[in-house]
PDB file of N, CA and C in Angstrom:
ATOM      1  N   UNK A   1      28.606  67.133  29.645  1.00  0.00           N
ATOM      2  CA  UNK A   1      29.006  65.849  29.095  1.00  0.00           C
ATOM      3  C   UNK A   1      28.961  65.863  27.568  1.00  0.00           C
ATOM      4  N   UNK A   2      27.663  66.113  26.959  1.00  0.00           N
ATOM      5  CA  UNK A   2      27.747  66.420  25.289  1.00  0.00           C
ATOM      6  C   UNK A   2      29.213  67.439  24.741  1.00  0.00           C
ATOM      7  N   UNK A   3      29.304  68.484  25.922  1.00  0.00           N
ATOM      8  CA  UNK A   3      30.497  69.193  24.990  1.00  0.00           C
ATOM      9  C   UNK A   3      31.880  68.190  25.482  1.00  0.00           C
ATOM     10  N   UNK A   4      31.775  67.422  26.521  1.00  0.00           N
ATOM     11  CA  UNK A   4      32.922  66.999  26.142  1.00  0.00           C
ATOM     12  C   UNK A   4      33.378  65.638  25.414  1.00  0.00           C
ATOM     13  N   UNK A   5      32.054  65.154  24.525  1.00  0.00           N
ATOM     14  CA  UNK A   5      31.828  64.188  23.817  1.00  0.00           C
ATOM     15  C   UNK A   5      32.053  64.542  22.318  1.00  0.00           C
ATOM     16  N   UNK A   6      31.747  66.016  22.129  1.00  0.00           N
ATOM     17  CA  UNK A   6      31.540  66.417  21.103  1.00  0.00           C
ATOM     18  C   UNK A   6      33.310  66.970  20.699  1.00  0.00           C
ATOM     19  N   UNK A   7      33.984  67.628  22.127  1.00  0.00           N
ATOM     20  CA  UNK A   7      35.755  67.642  22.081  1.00  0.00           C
ATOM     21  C   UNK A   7      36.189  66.047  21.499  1.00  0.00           C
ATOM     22  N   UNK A   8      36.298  65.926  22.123  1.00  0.00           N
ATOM     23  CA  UNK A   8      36.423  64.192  21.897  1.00  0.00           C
ATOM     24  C   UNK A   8      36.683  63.749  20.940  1.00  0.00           C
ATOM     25  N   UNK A   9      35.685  63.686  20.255  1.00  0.00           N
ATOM     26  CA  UNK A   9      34.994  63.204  18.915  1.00  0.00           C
ATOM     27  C   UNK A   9      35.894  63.826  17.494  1.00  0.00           C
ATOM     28  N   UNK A  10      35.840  65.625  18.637  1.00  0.00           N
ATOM     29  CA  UNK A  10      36.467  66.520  17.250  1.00  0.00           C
ATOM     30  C   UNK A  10      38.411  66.124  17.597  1.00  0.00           C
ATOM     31  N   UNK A  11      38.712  65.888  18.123  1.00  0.00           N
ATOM     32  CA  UNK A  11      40.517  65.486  18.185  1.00  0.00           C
ATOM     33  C   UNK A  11      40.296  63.819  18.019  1.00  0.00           C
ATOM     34  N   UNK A  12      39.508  63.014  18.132  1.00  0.00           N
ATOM     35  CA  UNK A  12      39.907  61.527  17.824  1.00  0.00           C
ATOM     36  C   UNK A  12      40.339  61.534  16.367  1.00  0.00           C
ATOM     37  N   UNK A  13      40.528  62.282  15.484  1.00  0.00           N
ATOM     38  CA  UNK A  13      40.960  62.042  14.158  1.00  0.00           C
ATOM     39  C   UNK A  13      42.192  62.088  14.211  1.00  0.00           C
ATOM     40  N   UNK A  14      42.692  63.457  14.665  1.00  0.00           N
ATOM     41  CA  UNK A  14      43.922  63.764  15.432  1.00  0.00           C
ATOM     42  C   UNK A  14      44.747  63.073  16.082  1.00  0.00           C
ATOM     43  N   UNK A  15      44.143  62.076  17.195  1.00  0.00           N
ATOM     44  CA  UNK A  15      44.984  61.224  17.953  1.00  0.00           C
ATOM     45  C   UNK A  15      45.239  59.746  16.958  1.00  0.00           C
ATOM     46  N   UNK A  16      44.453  59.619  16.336  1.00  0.00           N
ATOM     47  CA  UNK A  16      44.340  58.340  15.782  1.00  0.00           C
ATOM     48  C   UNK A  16      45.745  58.538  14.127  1.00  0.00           C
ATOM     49  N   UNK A  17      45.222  59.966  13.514  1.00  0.00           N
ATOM     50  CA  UNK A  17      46.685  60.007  12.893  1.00  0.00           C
ATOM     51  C   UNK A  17      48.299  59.816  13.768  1.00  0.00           C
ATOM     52  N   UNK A  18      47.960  60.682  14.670  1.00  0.00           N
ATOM     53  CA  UNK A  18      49.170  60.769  15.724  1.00  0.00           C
ATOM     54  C   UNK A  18      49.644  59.278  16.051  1.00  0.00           C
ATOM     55  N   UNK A  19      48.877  58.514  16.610  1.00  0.00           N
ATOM     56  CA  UNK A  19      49.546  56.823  16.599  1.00  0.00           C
ATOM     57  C   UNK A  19      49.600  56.265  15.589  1.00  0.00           C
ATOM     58  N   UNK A  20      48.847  56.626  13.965  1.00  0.00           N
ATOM     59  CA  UNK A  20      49.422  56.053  12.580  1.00  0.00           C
ATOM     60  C   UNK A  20      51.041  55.894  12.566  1.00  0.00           C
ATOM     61  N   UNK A  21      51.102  57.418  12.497  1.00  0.00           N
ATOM     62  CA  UNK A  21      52.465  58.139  12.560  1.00  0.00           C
ATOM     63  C   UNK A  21      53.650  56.774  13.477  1.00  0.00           C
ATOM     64  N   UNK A  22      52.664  57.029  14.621  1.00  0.00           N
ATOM     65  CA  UNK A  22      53.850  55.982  15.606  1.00  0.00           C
ATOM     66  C   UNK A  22      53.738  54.472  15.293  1.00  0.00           C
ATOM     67  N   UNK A  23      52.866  54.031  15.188  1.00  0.00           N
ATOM     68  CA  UNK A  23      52.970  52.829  14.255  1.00  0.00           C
ATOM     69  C   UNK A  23      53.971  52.597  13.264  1.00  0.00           C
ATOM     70  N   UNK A  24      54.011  53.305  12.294  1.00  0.00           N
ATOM     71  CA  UNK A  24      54.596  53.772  11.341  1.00  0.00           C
ATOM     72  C   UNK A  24      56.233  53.617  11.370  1.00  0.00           C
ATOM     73  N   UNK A  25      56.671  53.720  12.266  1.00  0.00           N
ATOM     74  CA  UNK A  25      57.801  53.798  12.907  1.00  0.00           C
ATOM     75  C   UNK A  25      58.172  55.539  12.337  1.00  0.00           C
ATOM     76  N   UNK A  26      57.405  56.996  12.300  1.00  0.00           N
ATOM     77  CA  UNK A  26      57.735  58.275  12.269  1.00  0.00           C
ATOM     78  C   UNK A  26      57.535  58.681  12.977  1.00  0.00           C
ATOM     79  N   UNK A  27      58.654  59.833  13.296  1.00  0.00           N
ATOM     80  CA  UNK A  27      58.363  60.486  14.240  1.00  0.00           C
ATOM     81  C   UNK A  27      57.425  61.603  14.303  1.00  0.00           C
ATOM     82  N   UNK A  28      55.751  61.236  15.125  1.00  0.00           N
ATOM     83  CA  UNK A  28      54.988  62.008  14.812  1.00  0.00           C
ATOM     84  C   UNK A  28      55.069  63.533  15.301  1.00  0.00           C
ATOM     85  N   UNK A  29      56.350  63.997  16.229  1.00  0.00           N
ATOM     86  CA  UNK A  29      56.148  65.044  16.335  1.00  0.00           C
ATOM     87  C   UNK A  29      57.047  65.971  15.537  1.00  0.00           C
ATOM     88  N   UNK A  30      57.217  65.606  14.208  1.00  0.00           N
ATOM     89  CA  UNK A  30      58.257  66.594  13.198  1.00  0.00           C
ATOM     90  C   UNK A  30      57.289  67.081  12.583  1.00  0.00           C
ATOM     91  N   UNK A  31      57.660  68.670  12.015  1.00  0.00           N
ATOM     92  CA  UNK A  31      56.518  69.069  11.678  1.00  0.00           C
ATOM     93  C   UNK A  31      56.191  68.821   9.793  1.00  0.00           C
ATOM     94  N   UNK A  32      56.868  67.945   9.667  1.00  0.00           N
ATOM     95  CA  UNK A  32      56.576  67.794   7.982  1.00  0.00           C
ATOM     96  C   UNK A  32      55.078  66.873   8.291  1.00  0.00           C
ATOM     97  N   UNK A  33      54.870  66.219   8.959  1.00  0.00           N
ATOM     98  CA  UNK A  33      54.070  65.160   9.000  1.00  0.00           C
ATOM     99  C   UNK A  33      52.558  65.993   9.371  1.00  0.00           C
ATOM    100  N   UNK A  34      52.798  67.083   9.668  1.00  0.00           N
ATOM    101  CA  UNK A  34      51.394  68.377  10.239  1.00  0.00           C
ATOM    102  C   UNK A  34      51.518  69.309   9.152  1.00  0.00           C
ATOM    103  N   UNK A  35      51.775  68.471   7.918  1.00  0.00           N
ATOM    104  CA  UNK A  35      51.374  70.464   6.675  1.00  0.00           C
ATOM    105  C   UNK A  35      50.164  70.254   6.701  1.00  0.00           C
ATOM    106  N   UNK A  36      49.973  71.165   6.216  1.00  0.00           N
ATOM    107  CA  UNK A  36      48.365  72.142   6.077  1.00  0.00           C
ATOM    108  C   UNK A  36      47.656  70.641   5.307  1.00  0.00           C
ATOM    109  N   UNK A  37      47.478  69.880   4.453  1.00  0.00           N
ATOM    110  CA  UNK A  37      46.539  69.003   4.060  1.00  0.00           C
ATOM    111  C   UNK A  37      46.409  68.063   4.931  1.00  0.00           C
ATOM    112  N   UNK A  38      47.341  67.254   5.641  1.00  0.00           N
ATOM    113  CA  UNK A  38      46.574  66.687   6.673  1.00  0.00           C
ATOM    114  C   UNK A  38      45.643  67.035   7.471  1.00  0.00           C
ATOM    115  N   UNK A  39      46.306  67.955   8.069  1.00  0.00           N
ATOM    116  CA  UNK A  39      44.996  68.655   8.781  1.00  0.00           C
ATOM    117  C   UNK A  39      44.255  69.520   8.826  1.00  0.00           C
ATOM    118  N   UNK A  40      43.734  69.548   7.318  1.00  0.00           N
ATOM    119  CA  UNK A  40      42.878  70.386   7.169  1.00  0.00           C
ATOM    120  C   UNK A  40      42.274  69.016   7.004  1.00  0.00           C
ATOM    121  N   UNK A  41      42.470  68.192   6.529  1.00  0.00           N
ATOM    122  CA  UNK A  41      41.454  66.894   6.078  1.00  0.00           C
ATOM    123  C   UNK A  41      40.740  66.616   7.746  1.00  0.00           C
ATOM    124  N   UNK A  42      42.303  66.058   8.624  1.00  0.00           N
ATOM    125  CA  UNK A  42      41.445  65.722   9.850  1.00  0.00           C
ATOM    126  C   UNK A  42      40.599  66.591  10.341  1.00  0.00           C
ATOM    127  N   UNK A  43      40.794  68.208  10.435  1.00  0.00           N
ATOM    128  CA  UNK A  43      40.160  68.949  11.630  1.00  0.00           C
ATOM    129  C   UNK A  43      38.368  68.739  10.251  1.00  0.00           C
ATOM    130  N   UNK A  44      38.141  68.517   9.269  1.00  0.00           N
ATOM    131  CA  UNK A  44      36.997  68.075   8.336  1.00  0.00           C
ATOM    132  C   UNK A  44      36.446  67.020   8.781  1.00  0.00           C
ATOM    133  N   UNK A  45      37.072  65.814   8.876  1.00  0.00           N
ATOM    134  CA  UNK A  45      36.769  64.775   9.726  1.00  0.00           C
ATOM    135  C   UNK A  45      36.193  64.768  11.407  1.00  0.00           C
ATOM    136  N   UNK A  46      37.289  65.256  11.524  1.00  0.00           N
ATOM    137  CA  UNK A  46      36.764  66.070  13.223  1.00  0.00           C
ATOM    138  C   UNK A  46      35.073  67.251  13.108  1.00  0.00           C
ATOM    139  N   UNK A  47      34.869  67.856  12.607  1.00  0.00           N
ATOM    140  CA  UNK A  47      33.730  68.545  12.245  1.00  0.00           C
ATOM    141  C   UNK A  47      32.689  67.561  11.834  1.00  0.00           C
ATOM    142  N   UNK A  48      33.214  66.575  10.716  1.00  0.00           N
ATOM    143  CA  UNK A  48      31.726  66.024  10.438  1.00  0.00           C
ATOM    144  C   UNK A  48      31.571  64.714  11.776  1.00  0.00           C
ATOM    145  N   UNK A  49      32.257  64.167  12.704  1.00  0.00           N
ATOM    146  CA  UNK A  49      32.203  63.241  13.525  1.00  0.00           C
ATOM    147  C   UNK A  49      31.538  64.457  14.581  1.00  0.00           C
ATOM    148  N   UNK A  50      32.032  65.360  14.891  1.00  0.00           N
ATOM    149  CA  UNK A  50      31.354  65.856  16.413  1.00  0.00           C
ATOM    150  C   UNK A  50      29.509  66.549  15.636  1.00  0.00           C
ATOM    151  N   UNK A  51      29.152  66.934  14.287  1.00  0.00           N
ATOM    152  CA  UNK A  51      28.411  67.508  13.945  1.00  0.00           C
ATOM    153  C   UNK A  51      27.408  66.034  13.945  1.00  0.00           C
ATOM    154  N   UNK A  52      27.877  65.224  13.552  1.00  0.00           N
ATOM    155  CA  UNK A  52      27.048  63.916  12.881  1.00  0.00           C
ATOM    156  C   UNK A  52      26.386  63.624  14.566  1.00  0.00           C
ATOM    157  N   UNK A  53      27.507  63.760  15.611  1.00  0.00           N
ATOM    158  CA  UNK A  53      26.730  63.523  16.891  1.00  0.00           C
ATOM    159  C   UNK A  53      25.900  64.142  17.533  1.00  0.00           C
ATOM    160  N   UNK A  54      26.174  65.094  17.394  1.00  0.00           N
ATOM    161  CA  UNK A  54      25.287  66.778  17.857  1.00  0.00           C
ATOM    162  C   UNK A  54      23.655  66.192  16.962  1.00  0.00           C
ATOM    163  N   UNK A  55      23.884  66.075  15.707  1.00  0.00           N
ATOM    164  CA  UNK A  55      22.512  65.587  14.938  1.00  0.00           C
ATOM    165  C   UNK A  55      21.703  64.949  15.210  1.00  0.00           C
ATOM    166  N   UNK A  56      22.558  63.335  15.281  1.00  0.00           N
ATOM    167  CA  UNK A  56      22.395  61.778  16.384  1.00  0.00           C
ATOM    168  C   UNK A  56      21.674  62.520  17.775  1.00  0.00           C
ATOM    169  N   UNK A  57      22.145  63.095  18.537  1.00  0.00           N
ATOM    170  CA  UNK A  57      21.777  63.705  19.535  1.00  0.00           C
ATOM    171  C   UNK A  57      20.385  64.470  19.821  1.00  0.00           C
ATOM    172  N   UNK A  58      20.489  65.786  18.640  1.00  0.00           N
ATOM    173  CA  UNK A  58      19.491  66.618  19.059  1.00  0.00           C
ATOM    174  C   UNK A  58      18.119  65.642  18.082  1.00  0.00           C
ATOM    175  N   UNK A  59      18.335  64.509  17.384  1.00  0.00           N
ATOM    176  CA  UNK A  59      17.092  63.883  16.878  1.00  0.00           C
ATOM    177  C   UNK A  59      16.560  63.009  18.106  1.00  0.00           C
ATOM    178  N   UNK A  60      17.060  62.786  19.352  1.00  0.00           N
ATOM    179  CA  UNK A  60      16.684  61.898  20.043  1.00  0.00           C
ATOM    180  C   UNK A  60      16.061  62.435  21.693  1.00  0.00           C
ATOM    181  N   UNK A  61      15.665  63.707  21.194  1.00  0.00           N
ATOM    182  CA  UNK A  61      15.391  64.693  22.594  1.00  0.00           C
ATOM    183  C   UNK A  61      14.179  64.490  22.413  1.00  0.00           C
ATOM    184  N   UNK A  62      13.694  64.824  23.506  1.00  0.00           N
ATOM    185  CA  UNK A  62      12.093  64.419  23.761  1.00  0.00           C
ATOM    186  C   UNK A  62      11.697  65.614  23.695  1.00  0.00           C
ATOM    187  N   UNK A  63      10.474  65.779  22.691  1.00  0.00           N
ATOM    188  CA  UNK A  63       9.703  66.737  22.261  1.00  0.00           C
ATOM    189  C   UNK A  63       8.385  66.731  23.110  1.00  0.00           C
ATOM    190  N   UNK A  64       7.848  65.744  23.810  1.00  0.00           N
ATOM    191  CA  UNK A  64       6.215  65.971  24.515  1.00  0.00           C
ATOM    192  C   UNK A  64       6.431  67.481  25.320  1.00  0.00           C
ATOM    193  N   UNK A  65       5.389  68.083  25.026  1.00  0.00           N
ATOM    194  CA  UNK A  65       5.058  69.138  26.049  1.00  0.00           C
ATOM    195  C   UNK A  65       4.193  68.604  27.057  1.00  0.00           C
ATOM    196  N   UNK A  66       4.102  67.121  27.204  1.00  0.00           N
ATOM    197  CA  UNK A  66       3.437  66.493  28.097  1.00  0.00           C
ATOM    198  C   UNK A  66       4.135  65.846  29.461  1.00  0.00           C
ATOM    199  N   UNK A  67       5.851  65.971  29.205  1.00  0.00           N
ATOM    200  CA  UNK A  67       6.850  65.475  29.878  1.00  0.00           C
ATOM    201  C   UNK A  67       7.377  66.086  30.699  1.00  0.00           C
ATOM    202  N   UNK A  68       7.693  66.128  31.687  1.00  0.00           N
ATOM    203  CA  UNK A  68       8.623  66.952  32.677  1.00  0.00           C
ATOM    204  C   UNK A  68      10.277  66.260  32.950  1.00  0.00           C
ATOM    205  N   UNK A  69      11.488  66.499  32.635  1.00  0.00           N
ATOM    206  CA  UNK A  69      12.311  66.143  32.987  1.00  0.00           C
ATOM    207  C   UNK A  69      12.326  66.991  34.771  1.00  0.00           C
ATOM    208  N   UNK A  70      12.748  65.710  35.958  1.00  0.00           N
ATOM    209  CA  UNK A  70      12.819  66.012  36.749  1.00  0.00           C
ATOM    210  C   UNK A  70      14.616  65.528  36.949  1.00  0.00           C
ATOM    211  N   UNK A  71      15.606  66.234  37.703  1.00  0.00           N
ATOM    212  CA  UNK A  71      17.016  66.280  37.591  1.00  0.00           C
ATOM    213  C   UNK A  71      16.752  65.220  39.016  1.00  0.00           C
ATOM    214  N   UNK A  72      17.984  64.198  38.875  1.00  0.00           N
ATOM    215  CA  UNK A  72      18.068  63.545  39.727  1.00  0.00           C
ATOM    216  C   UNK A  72      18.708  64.147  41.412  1.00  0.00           C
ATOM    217  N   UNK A  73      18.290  63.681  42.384  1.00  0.00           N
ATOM    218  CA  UNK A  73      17.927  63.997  43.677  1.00  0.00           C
ATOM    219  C   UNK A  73      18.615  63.254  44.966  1.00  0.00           C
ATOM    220  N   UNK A  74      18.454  64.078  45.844  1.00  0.00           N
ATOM    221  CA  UNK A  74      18.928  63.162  47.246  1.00  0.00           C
ATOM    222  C   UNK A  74      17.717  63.353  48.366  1.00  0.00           C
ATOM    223  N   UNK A  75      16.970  62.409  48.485  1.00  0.00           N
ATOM    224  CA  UNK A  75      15.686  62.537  50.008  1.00  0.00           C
ATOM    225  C   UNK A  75      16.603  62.030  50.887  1.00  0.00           C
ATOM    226  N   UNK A  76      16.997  62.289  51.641  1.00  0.00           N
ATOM    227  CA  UNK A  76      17.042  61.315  53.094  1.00  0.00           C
ATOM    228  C   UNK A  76      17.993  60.101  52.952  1.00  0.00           C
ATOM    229  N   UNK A  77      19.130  60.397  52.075  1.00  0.00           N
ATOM    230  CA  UNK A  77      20.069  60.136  51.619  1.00  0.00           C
ATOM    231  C   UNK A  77      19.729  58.455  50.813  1.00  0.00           C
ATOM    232  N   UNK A  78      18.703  59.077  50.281  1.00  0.00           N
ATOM    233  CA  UNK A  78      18.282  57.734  49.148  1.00  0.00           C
ATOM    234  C   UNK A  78      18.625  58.681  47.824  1.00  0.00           C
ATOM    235  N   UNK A  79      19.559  57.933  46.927  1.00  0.00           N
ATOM    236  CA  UNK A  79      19.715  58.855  45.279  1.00  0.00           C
ATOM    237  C   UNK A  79      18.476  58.329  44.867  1.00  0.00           C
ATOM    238  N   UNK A  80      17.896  59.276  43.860  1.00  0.00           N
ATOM    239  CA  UNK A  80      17.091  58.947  42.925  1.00  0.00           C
ATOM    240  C   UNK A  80      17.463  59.705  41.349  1.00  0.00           C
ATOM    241  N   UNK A  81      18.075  58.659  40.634  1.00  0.00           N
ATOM    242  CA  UNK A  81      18.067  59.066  38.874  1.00  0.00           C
ATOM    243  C   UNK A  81      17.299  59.884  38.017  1.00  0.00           C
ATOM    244  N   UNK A  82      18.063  61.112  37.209  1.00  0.00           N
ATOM    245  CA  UNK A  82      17.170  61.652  36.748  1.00  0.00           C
ATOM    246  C   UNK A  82      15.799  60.868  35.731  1.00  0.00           C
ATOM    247  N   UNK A  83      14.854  61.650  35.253  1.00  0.00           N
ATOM    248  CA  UNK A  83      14.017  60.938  34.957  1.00  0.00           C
ATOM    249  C   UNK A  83      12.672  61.852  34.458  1.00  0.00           C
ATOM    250  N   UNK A  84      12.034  61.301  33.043  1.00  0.00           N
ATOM    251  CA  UNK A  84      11.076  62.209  32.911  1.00  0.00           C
ATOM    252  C   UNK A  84       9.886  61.976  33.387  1.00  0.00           C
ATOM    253  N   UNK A  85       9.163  62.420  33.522  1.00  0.00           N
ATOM    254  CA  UNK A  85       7.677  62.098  34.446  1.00  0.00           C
ATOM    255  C   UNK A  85       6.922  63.083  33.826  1.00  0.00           C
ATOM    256  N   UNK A  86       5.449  62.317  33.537  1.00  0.00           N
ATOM    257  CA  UNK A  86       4.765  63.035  32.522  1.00  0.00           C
ATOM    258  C   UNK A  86       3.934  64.114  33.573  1.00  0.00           C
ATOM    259  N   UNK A  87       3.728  65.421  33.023  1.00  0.00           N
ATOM    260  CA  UNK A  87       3.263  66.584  33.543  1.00  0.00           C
ATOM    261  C   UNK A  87       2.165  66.477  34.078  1.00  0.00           C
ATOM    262  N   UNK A  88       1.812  67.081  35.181  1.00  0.00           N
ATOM    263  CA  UNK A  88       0.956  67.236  36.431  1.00  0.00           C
ATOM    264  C   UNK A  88      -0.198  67.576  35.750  1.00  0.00           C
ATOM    265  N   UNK A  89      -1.436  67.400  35.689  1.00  0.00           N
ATOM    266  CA  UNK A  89      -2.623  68.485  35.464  1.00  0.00           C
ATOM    267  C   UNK A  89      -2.604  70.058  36.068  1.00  0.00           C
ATOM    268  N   UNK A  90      -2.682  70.955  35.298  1.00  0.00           N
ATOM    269  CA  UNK A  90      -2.742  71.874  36.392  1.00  0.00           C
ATOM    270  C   UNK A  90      -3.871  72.054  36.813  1.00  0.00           C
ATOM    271  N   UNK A  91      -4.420  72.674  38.367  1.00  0.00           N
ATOM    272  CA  UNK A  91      -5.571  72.526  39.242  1.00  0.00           C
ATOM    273  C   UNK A  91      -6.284  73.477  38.543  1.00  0.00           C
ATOM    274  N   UNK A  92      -8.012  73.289  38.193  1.00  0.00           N
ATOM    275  CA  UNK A  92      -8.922  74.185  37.319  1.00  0.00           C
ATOM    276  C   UNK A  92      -8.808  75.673  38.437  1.00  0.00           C
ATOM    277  N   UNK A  93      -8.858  76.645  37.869  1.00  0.00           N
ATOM    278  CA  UNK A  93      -8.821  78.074  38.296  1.00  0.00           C
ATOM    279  C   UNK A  93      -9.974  78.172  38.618  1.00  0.00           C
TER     280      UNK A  93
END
């Protein structure tokens, strides 16, 4: 899901010129309207939007070494959501 948030993210600059264009009343698929400075600007834009999320992202991961992420499940055809649950004691040796 992150990589395809992070695709996403990196062509929404892209699509969003692309309907300027059509707004515009031009035709966005001639290639004068794709020289090299547009999109070198967007695919820049595209980099700092998917990087800025990746950042957003990896600042919001849970660091406890006290936590267990457990992946969500099927018992007895009840779902249960993933979910972290704080770590077991382990039994004294």
């Amino acid at each position: 899901m992150r990589i395809a948030l992070n695709l996403a993210l990196f062509v929404l600059p892209f699509v969003l010129y692309f309907v300027w264009l059509h707004l515009k009343e031009r035709n966005p698929f001639l290639k004068e309207h794709w020289d090299r400075q547009p999109v070198v600007w967007l695919g820049l834009f595209g980099l700092v939007l998917g990087g800025g999320y990746f950042l957003y992202h990896l600042s919001y991961q849970v660091r406890d070494p006290n936590v267990v992420y457990r992946p969500a499940r099927v018992e007895n055809g009840v779902f249960f959501p993933a979910e972290m649950q704080p770590r077991r004691p382990e039994p004294p040796r």
